[in-house]
C-alpha atoms as a PDB file:
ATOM      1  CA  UNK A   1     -10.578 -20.835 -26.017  1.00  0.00           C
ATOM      2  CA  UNK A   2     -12.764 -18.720 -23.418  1.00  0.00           C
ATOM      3  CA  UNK A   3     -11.778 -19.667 -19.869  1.00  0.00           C
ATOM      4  CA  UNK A   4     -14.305 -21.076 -17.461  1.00  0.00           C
ATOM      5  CA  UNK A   5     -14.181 -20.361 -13.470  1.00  0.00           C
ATOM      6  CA  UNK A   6     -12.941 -23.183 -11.627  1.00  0.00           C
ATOM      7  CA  UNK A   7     -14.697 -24.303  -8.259  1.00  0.00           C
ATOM      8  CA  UNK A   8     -12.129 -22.491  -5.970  1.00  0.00           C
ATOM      9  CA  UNK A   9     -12.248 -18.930  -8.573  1.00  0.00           C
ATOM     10  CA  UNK A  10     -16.087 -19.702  -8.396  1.00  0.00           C
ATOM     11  CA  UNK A  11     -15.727 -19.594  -4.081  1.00  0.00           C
ATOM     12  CA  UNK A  12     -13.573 -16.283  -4.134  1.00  0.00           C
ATOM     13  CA  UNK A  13     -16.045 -14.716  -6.374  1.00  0.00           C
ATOM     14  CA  UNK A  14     -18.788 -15.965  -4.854  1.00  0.00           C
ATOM     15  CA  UNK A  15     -20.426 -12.268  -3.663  1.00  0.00           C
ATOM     16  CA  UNK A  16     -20.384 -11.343  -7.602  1.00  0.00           C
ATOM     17  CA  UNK A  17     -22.585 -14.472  -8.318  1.00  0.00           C
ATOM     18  CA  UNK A  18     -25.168 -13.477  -6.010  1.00  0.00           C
ATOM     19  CA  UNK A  19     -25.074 -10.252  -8.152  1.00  0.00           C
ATOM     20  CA  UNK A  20     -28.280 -11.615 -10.655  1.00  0.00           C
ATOM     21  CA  UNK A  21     -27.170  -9.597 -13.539  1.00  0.00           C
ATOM     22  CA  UNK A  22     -23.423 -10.619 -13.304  1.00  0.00           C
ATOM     23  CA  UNK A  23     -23.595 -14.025 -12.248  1.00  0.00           C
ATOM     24  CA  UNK A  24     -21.410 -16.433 -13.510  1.00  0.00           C
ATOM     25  CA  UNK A  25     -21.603 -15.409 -17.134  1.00  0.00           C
ATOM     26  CA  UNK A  26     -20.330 -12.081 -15.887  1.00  0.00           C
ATOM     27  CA  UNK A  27     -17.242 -13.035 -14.029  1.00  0.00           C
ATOM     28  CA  UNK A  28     -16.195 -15.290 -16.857  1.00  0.00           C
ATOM     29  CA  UNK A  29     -16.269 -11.934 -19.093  1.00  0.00           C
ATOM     30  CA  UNK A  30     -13.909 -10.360 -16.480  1.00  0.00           C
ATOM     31  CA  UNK A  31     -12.076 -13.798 -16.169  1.00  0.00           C
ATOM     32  CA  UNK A  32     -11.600 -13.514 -19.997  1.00  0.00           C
ATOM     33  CA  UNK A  33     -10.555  -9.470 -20.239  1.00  0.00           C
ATOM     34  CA  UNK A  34      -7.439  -8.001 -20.706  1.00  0.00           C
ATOM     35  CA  UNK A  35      -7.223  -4.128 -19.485  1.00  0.00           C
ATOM     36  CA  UNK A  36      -4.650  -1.434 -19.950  1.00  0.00           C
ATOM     37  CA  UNK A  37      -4.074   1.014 -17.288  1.00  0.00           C
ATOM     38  CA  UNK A  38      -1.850   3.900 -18.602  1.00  0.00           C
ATOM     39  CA  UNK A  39      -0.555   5.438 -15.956  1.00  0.00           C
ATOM     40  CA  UNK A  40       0.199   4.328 -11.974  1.00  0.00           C
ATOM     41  CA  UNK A  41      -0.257   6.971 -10.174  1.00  0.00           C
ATOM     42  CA  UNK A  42      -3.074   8.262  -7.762  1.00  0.00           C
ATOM     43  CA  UNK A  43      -5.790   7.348 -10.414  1.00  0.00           C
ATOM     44  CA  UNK A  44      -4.389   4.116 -11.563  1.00  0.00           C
ATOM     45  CA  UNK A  45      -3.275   3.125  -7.163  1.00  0.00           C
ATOM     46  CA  UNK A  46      -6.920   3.081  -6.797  1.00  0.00           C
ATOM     47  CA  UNK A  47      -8.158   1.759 -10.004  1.00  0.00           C
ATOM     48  CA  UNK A  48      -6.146  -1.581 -10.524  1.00  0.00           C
ATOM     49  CA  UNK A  49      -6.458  -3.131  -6.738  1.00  0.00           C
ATOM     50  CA  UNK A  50     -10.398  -3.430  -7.708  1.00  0.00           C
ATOM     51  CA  UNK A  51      -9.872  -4.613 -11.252  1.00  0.00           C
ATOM     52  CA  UNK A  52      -7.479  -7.205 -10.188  1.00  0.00           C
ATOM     53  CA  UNK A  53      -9.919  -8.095  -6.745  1.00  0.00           C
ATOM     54  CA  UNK A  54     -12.721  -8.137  -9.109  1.00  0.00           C
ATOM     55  CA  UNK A  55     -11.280 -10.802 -11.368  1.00  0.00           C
ATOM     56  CA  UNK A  56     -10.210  -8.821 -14.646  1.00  0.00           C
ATOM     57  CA  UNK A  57      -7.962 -11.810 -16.122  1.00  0.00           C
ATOM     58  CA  UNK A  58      -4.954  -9.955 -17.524  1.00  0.00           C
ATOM     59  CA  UNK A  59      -3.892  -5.950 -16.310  1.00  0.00           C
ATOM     60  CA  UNK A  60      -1.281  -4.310 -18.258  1.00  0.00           C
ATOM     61  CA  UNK A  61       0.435  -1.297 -16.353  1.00  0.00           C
ATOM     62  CA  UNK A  62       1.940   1.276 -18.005  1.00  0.00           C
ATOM     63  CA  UNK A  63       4.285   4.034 -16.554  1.00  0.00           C
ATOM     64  CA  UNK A  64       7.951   5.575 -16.924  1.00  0.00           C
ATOM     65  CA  UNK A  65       7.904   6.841 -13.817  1.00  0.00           C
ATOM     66  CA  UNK A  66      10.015   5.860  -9.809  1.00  0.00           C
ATOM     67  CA  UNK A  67       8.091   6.854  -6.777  1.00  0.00           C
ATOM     68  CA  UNK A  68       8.985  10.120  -5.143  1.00  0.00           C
ATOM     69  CA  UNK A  69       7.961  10.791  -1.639  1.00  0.00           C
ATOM     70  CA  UNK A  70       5.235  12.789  -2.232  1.00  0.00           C
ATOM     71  CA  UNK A  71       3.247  10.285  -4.404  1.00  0.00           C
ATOM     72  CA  UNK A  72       2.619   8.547  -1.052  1.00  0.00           C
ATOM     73  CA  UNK A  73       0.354  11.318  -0.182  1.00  0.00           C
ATOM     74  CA  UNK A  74      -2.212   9.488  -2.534  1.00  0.00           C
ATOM     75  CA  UNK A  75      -0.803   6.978  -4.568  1.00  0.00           C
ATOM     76  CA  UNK A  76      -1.507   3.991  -2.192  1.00  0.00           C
ATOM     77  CA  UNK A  77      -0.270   0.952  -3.741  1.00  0.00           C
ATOM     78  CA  UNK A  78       3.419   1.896  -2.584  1.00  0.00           C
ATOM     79  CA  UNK A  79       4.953   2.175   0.964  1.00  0.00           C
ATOM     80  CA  UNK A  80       8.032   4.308   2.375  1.00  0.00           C
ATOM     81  CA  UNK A  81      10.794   1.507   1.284  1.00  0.00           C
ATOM     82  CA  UNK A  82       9.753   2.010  -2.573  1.00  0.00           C
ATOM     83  CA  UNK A  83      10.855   5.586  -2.839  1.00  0.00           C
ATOM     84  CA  UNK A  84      12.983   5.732  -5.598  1.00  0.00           C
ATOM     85  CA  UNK A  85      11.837   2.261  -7.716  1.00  0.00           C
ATOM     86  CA  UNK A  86       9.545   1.929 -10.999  1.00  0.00           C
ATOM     87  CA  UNK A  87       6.343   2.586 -10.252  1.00  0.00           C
ATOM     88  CA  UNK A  88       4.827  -0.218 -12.481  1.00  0.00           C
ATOM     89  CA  UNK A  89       7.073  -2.858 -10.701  1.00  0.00           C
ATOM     90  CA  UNK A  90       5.714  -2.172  -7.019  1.00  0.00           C
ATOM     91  CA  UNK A  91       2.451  -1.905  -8.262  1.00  0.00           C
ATOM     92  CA  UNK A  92       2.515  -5.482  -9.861  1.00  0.00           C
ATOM     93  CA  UNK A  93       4.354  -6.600  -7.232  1.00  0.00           C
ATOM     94  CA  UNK A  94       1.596  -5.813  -4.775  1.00  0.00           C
ATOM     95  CA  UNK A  95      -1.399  -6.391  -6.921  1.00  0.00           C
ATOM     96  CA  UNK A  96       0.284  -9.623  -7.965  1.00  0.00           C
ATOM     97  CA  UNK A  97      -0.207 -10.598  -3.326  1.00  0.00           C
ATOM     98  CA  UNK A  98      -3.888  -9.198  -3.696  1.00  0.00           C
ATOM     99  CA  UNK A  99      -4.325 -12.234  -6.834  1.00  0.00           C
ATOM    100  CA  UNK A 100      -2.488 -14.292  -8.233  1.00  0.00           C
ATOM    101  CA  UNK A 101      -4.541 -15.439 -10.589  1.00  0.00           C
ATOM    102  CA  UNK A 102      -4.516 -12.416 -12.337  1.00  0.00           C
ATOM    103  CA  UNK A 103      -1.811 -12.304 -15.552  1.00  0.00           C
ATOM    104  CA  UNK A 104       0.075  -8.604 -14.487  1.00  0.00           C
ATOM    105  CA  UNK A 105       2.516  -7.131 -17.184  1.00  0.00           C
ATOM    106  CA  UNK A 106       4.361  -4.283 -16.767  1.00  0.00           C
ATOM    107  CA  UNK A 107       5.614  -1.246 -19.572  1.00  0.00           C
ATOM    108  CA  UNK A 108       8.551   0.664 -18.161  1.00  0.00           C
ATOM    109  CA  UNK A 109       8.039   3.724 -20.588  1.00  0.00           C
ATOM    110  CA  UNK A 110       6.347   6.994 -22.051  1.00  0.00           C
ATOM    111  CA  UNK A 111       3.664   5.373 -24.132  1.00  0.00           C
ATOM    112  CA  UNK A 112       4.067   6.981 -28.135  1.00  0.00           C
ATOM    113  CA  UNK A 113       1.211   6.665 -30.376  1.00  0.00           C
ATOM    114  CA  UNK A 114       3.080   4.177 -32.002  1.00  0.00           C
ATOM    115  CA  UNK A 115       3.293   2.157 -28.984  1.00  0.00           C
ATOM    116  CA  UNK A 116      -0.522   2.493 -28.122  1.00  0.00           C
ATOM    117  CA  UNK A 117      -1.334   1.464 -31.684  1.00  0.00           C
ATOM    118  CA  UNK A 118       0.303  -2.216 -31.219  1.00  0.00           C
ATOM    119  CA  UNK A 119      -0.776  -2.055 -26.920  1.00  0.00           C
ATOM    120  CA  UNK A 120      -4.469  -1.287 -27.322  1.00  0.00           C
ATOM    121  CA  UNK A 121      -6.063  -3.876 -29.957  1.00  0.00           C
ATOM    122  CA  UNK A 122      -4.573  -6.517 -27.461  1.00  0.00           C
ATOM    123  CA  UNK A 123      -6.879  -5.407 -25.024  1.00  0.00           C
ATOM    124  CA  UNK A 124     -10.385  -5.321 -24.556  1.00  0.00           C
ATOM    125  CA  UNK A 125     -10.737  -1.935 -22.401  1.00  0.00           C
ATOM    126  CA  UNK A 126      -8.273   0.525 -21.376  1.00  0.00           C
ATOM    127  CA  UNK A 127      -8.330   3.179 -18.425  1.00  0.00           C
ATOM    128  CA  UNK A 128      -6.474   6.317 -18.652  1.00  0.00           C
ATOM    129  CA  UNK A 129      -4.906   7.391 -15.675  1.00  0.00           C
ATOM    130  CA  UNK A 130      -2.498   9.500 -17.366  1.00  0.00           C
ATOM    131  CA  UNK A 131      -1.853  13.110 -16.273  1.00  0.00           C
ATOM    132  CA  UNK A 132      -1.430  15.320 -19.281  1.00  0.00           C
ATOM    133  CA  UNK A 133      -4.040  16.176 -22.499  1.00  0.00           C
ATOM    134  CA  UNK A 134      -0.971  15.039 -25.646  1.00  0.00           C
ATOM    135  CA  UNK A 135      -1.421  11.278 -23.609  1.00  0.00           C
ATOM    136  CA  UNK A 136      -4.922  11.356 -23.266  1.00  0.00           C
ATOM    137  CA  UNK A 137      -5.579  12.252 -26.508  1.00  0.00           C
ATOM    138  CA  UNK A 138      -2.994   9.943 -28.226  1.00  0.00           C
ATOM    139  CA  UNK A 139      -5.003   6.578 -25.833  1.00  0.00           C
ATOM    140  CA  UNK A 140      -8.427   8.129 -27.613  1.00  0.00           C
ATOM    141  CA  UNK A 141      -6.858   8.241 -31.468  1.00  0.00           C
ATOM    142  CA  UNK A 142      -5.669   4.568 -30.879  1.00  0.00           C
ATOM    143  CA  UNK A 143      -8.960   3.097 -29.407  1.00  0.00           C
ATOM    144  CA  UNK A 144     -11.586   4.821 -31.812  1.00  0.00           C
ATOM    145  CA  UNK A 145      -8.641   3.304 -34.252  1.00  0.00           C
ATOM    146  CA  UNK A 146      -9.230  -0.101 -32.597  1.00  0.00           C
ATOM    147  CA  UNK A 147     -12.552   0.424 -31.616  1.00  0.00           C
ATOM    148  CA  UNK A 148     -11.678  -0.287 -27.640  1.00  0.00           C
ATOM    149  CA  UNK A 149     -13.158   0.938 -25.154  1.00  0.00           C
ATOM    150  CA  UNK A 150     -11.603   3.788 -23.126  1.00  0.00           C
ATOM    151  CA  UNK A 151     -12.806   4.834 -19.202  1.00  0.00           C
ATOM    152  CA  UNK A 152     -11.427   8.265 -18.607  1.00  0.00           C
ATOM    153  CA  UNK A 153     -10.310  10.204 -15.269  1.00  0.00           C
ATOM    154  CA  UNK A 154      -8.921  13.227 -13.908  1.00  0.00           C
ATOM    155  CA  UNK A 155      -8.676  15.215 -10.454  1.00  0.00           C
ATOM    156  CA  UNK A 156      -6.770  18.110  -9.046  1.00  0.00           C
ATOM    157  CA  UNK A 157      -7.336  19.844  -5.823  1.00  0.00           C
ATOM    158  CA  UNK A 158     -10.941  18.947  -5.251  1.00  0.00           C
ATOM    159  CA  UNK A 159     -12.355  18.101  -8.557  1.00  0.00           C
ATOM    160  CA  UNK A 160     -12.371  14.861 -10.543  1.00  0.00           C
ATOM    161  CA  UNK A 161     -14.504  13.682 -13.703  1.00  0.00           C
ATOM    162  CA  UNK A 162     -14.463  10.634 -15.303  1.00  0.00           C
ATOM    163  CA  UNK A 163     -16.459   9.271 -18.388  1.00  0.00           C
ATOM    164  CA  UNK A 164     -16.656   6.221 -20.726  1.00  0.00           C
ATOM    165  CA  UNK A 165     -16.409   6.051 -24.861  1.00  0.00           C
ATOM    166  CA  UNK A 166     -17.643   3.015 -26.515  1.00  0.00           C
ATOM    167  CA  UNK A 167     -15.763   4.183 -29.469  1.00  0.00           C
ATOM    168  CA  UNK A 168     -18.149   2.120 -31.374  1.00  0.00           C
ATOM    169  CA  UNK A 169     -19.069   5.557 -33.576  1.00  0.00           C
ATOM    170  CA  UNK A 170     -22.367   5.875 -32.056  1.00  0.00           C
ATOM    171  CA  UNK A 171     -21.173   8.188 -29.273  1.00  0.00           C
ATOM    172  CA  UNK A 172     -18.430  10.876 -28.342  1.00  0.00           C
ATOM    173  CA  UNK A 173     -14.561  10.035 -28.527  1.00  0.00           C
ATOM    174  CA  UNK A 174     -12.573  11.782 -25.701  1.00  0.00           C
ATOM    175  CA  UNK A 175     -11.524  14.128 -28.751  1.00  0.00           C
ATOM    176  CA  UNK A 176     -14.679  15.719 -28.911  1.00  0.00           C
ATOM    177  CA  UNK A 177     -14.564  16.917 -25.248  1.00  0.00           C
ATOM    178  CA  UNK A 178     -10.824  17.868 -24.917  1.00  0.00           C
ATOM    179  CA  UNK A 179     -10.821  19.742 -28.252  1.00  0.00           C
ATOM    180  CA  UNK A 180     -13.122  22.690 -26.119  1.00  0.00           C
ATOM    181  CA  UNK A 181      -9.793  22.889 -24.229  1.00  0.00           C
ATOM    182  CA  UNK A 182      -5.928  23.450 -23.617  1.00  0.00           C
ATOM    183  CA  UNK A 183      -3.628  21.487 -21.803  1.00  0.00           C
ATOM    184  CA  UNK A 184      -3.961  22.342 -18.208  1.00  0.00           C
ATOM    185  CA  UNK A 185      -2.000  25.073 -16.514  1.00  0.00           C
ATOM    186  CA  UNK A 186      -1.312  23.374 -13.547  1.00  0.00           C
ATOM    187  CA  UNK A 187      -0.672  20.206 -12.731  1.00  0.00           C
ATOM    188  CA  UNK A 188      -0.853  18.344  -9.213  1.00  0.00           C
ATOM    189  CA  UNK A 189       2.703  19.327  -8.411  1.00  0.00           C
ATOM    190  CA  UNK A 190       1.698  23.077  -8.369  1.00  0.00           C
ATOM    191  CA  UNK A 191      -2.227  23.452  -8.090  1.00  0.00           C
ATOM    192  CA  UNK A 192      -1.967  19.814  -5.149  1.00  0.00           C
ATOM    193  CA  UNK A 193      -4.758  17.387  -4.972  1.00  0.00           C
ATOM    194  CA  UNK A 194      -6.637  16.522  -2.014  1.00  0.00           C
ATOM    195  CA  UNK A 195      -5.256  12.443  -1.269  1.00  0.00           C
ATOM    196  CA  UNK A 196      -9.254  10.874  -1.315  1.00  0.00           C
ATOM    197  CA  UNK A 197     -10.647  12.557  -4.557  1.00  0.00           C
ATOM    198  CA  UNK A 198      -8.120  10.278  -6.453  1.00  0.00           C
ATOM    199  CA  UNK A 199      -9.279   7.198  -4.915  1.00  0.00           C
ATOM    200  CA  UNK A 200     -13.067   8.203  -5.228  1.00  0.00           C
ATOM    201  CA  UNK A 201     -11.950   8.631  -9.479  1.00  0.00           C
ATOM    202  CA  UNK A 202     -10.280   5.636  -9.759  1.00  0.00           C
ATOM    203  CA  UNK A 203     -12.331   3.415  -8.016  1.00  0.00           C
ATOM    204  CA  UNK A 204     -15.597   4.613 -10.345  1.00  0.00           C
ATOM    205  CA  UNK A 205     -13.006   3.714 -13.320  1.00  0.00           C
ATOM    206  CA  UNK A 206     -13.082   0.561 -12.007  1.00  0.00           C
ATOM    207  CA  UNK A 207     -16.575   0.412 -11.441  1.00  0.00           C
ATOM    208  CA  UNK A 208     -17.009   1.624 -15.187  1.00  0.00           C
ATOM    209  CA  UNK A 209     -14.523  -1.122 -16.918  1.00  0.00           C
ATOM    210  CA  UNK A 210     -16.357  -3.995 -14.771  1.00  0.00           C
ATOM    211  CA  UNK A 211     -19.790  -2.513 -15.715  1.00  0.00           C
ATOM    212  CA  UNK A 212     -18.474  -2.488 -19.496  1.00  0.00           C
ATOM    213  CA  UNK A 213     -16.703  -5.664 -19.432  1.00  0.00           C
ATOM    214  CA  UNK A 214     -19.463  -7.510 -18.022  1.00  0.00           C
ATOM    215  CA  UNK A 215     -22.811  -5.618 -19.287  1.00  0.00           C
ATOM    216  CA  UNK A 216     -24.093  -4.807 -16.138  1.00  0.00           C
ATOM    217  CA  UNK A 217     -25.989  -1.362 -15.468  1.00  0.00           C
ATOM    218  CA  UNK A 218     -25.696   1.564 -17.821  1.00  0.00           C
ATOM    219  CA  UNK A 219     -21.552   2.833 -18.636  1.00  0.00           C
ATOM    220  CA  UNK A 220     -21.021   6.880 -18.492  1.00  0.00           C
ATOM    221  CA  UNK A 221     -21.406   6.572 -22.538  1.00  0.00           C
ATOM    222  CA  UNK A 222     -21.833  10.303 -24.007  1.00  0.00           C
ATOM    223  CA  UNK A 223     -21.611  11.445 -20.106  1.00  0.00           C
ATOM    224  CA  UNK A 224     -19.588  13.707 -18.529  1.00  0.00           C
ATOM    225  CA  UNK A 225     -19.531  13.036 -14.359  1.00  0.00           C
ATOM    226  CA  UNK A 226     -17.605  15.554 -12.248  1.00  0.00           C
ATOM    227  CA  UNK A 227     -17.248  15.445  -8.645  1.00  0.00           C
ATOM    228  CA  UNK A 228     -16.811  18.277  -6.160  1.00  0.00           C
ATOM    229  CA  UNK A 229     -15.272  16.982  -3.087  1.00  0.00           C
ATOM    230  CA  UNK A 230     -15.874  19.968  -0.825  1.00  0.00           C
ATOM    231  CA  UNK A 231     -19.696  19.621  -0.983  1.00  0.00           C
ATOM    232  CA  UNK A 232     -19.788  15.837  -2.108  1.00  0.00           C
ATOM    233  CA  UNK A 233     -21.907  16.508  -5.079  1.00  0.00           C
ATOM    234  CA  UNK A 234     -21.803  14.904  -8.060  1.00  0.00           C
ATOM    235  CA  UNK A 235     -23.278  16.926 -11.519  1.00  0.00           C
ATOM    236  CA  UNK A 236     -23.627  14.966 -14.937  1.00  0.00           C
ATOM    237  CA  UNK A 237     -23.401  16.350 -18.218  1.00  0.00           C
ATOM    238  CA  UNK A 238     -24.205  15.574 -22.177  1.00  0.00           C
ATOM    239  CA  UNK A 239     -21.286  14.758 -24.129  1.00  0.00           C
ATOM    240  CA  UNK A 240     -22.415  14.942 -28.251  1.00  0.00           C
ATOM    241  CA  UNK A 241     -20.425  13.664 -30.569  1.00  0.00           C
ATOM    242  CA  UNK A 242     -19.354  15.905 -32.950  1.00  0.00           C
ATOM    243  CA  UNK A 243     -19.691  15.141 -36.160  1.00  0.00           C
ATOM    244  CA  UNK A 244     -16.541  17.196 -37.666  1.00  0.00           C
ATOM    245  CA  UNK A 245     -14.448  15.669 -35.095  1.00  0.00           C
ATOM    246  CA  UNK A 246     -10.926  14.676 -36.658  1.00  0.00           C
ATOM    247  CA  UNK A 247     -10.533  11.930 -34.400  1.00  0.00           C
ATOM    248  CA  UNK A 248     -14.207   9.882 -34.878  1.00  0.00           C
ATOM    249  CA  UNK A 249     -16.437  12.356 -37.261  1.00  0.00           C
ATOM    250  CA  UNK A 250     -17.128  11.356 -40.969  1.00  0.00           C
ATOM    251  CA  UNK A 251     -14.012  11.928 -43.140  1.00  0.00           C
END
């Protein structure tokens, strides 16, 4: 049975319900939504403190990794003392302060395909935050599978993107973009990443699962958005679906 907002979840929410085209309708959707982050670092620090602020009703975190010192350049959800513990546990731990209404569950591990085949039909959106193409490709395969959702984001040094599948079969799969390139070269670790362009990417993933979630506004379907942090401009591109696709084109 869909959940309704109570008078107190209807005071804490109560700038969203002066929103016209959210309204209450619209934060029941997010009251009602499940979403999985895959991956807690920089993207998914600043991605999941807005989802769970917002009212998303269930947030499923997903990472193998411990914090190292230098994730604290950018990954803001953990603090000097968590050096060395699971990522996914501080981060639920603190998210869990921000609202505890929110149902938080944590995955301790490298997600496999098999994995995201069981994870991802449990959800009703998922954000990758993950860091390397064989991920982000293996999340795409098991929401066109599922037909979920997927919001998508990347940055390094002073770029970021981020774009939005309905994986409905009307519009590009992630597939059709990343199969115009290779895994990347370099990763944070060796190319760095300035500490704000992650929080600018993650927090328009947000924006794009709430938009999605609730039907507000226009999602980055069949767009590409990239963002150049050294001049602050933003440039939009076509995605097309392609139609010989092996992830979503005709068999």
């Amino acid at each position: 049975m869909a959940k309704e907002l109570t008078t107190v979840q209807a005071m804490r929410y109560s700038r969203h319900l002066m929103l016209p085209q959210l309204d209450i309708d619209g934060q029941e959707a997010l009251l009602n939504a499940s979403v999985l982050v895959v991956g807690m670092g920089g993207l998914g620090c600043a991605a999941a403190p807005y989802l769970v602020a917002s009212g998303v009703g269930g947030l499923t975190l997903a990472d193998h990794d411990t914090i190292d010192s230098s994730n604290l350049q950018r990954q803001i959800l953990y603090r000097e003392a968590d050096i060395g513990h699971s990522k996914v546990q501080q981060a639920a731990a603190s998210l869990r302060q921000l609202n505890s209404d929110v149902t938080i569950s944590t995955l301790l591990q490298r997600l496999t395909a098999e994995h995201l085949a069981q994870l991802v039909p449990q959800h009703s959106l998922v954000l990758d935050c993950s860091d390397n193409l064989a991920t982000r490709n293996a999340i795409n395969a098991a929401c066109v599978t599922a037909k979920v959702p997927l919001v998508s984001g990347a940055a390094i040094r002073f770029e970021g993107q981020v774009a939005s599948f309905s994986m409905q079969g009307e519009s590009a799969c992630y597939h059709c973009l990343s199969q115009l390139f290779g895994e990347q070269q370099l990763s944070c670790m060796e190319a760095g990443v300035l500490s704000p362009v992650v929080g600018v990417i993650g927090a328009m993933q947000a924006l794009e699962a709430v938009k999605i979630i609730t039907g507000v506004g226009t999602p980055l379907y069949g767009k590409l958005q990239l963002f150049d942090a050294l001049t602050a401009g933003w440039r939009q591109f076509n995605l097309d679906k392609d139609p010989l696709c092996s992830v979503c084109g005709a068999k």
